[in-house]
C-alpha atoms as a PDB file:
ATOM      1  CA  UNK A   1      37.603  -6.358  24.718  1.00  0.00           C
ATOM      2  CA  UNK A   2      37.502  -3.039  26.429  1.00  0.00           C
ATOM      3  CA  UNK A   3      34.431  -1.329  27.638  1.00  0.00           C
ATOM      4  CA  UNK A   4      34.167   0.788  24.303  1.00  0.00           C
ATOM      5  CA  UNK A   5      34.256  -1.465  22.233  1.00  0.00           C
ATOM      6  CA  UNK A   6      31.578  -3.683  23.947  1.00  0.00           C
ATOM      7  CA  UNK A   7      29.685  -0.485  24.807  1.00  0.00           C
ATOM      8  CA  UNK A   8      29.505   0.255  21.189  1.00  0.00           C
ATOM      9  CA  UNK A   9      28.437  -3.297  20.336  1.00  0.00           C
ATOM     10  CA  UNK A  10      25.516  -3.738  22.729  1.00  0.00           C
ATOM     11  CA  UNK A  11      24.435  -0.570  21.172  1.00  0.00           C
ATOM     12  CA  UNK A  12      24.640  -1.896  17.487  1.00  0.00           C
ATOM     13  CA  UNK A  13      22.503  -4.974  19.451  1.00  0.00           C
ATOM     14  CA  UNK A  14      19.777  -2.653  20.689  1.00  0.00           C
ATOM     15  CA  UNK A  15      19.602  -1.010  17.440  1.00  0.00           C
ATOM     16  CA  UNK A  16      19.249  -3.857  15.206  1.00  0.00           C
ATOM     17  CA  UNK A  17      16.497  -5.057  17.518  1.00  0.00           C
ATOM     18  CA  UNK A  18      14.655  -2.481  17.553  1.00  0.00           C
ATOM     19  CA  UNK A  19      14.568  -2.256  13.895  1.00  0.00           C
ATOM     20  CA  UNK A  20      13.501  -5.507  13.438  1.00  0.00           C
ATOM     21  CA  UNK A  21      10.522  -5.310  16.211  1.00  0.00           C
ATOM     22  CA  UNK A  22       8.913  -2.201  14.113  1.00  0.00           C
ATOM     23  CA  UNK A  23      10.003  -3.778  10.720  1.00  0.00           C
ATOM     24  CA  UNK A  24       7.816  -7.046  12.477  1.00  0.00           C
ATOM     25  CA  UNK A  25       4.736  -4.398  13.525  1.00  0.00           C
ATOM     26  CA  UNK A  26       4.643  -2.655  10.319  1.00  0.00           C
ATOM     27  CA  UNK A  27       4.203  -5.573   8.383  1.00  0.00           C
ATOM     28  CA  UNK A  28       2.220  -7.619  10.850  1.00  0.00           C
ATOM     29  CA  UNK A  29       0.013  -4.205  10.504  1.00  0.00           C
ATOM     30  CA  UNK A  30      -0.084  -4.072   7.180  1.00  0.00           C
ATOM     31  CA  UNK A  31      -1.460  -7.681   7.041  1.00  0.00           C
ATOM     32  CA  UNK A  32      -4.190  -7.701   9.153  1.00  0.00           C
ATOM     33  CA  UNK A  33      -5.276  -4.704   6.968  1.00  0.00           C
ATOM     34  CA  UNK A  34      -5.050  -6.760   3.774  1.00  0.00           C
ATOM     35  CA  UNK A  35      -6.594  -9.529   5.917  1.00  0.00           C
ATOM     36  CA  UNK A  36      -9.768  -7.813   6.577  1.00  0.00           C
ATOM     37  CA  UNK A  37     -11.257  -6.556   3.863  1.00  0.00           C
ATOM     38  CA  UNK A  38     -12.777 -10.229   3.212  1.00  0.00           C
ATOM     39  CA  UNK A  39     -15.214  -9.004   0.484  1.00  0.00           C
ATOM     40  CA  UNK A  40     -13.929  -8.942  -3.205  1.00  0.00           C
ATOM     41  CA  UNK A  41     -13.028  -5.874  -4.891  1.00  0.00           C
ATOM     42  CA  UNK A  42     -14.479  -5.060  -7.938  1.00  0.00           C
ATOM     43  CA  UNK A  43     -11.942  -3.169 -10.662  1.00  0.00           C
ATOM     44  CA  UNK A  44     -13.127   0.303 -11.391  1.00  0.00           C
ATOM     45  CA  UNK A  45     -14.141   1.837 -14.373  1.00  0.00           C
ATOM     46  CA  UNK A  46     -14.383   5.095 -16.030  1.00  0.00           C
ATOM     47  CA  UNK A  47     -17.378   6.038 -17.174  1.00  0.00           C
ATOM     48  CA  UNK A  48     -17.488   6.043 -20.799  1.00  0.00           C
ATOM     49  CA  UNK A  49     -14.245   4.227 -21.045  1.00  0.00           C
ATOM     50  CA  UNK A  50     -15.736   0.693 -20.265  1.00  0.00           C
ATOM     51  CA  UNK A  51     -17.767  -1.661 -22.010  1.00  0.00           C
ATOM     52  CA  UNK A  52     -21.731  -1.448 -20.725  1.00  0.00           C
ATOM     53  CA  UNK A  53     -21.516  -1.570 -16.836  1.00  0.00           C
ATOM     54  CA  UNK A  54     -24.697   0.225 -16.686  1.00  0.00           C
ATOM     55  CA  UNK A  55     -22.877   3.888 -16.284  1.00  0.00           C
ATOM     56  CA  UNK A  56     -23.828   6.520 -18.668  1.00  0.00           C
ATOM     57  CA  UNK A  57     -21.851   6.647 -22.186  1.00  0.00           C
ATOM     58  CA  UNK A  58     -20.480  10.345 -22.474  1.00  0.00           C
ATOM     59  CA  UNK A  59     -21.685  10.875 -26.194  1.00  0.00           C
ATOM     60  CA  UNK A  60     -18.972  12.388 -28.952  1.00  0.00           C
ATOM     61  CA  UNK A  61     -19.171  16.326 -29.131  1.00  0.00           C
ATOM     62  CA  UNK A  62     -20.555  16.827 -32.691  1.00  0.00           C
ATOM     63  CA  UNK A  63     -18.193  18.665 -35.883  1.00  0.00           C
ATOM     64  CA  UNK A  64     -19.343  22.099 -36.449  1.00  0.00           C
ATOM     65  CA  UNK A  65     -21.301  22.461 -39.684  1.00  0.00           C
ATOM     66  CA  UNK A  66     -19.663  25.668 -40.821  1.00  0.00           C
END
C-alpha cells in the first residue's frame, strides 16, 4: 500500500466514526427526551369536534328565513 492510498483510508476511518458517534448522540438524545416525559399524554381534541369533554359545543349558524 502506498501512503495515498492508506492516507485516504484512515480518512474514510475517521469519517465513518465520527458519523456514527453523532448518529449514537442524536439518538441517545432523542431518548432521554422520550424518556422523561413520564406522565401520560392525553389525545387532543377540537372543540366542537369531540364527543362531551366538557369544552364548549360551537352551535350550527342558523338558515336565513328569507
Amino acid at each position: 500500500m502506498s501512503v495515498a492510498q492508506n492516507t485516504g483510508f484512515r480518512k474514510a476511518v475517521r469519517q465513518l466514526l465520527v458519523a456514527a458517534a453523532a448518529c449514537t448522540v442524536v439518538a441517545g438524545g432523542a431518548a432521554f427526551a422520550v424518556a422523561s416525559d413520564s406522565e401520560p399524554v392525553t389525545p387532543q381534541t377540537i372543540a366542537g369536534v369531540a364527543e362531551d369533554n366538557g369544552w364548549p359545543v360551537v352551535p350550527p349558524k342558523p338558515t336565513p328565513t328569507n
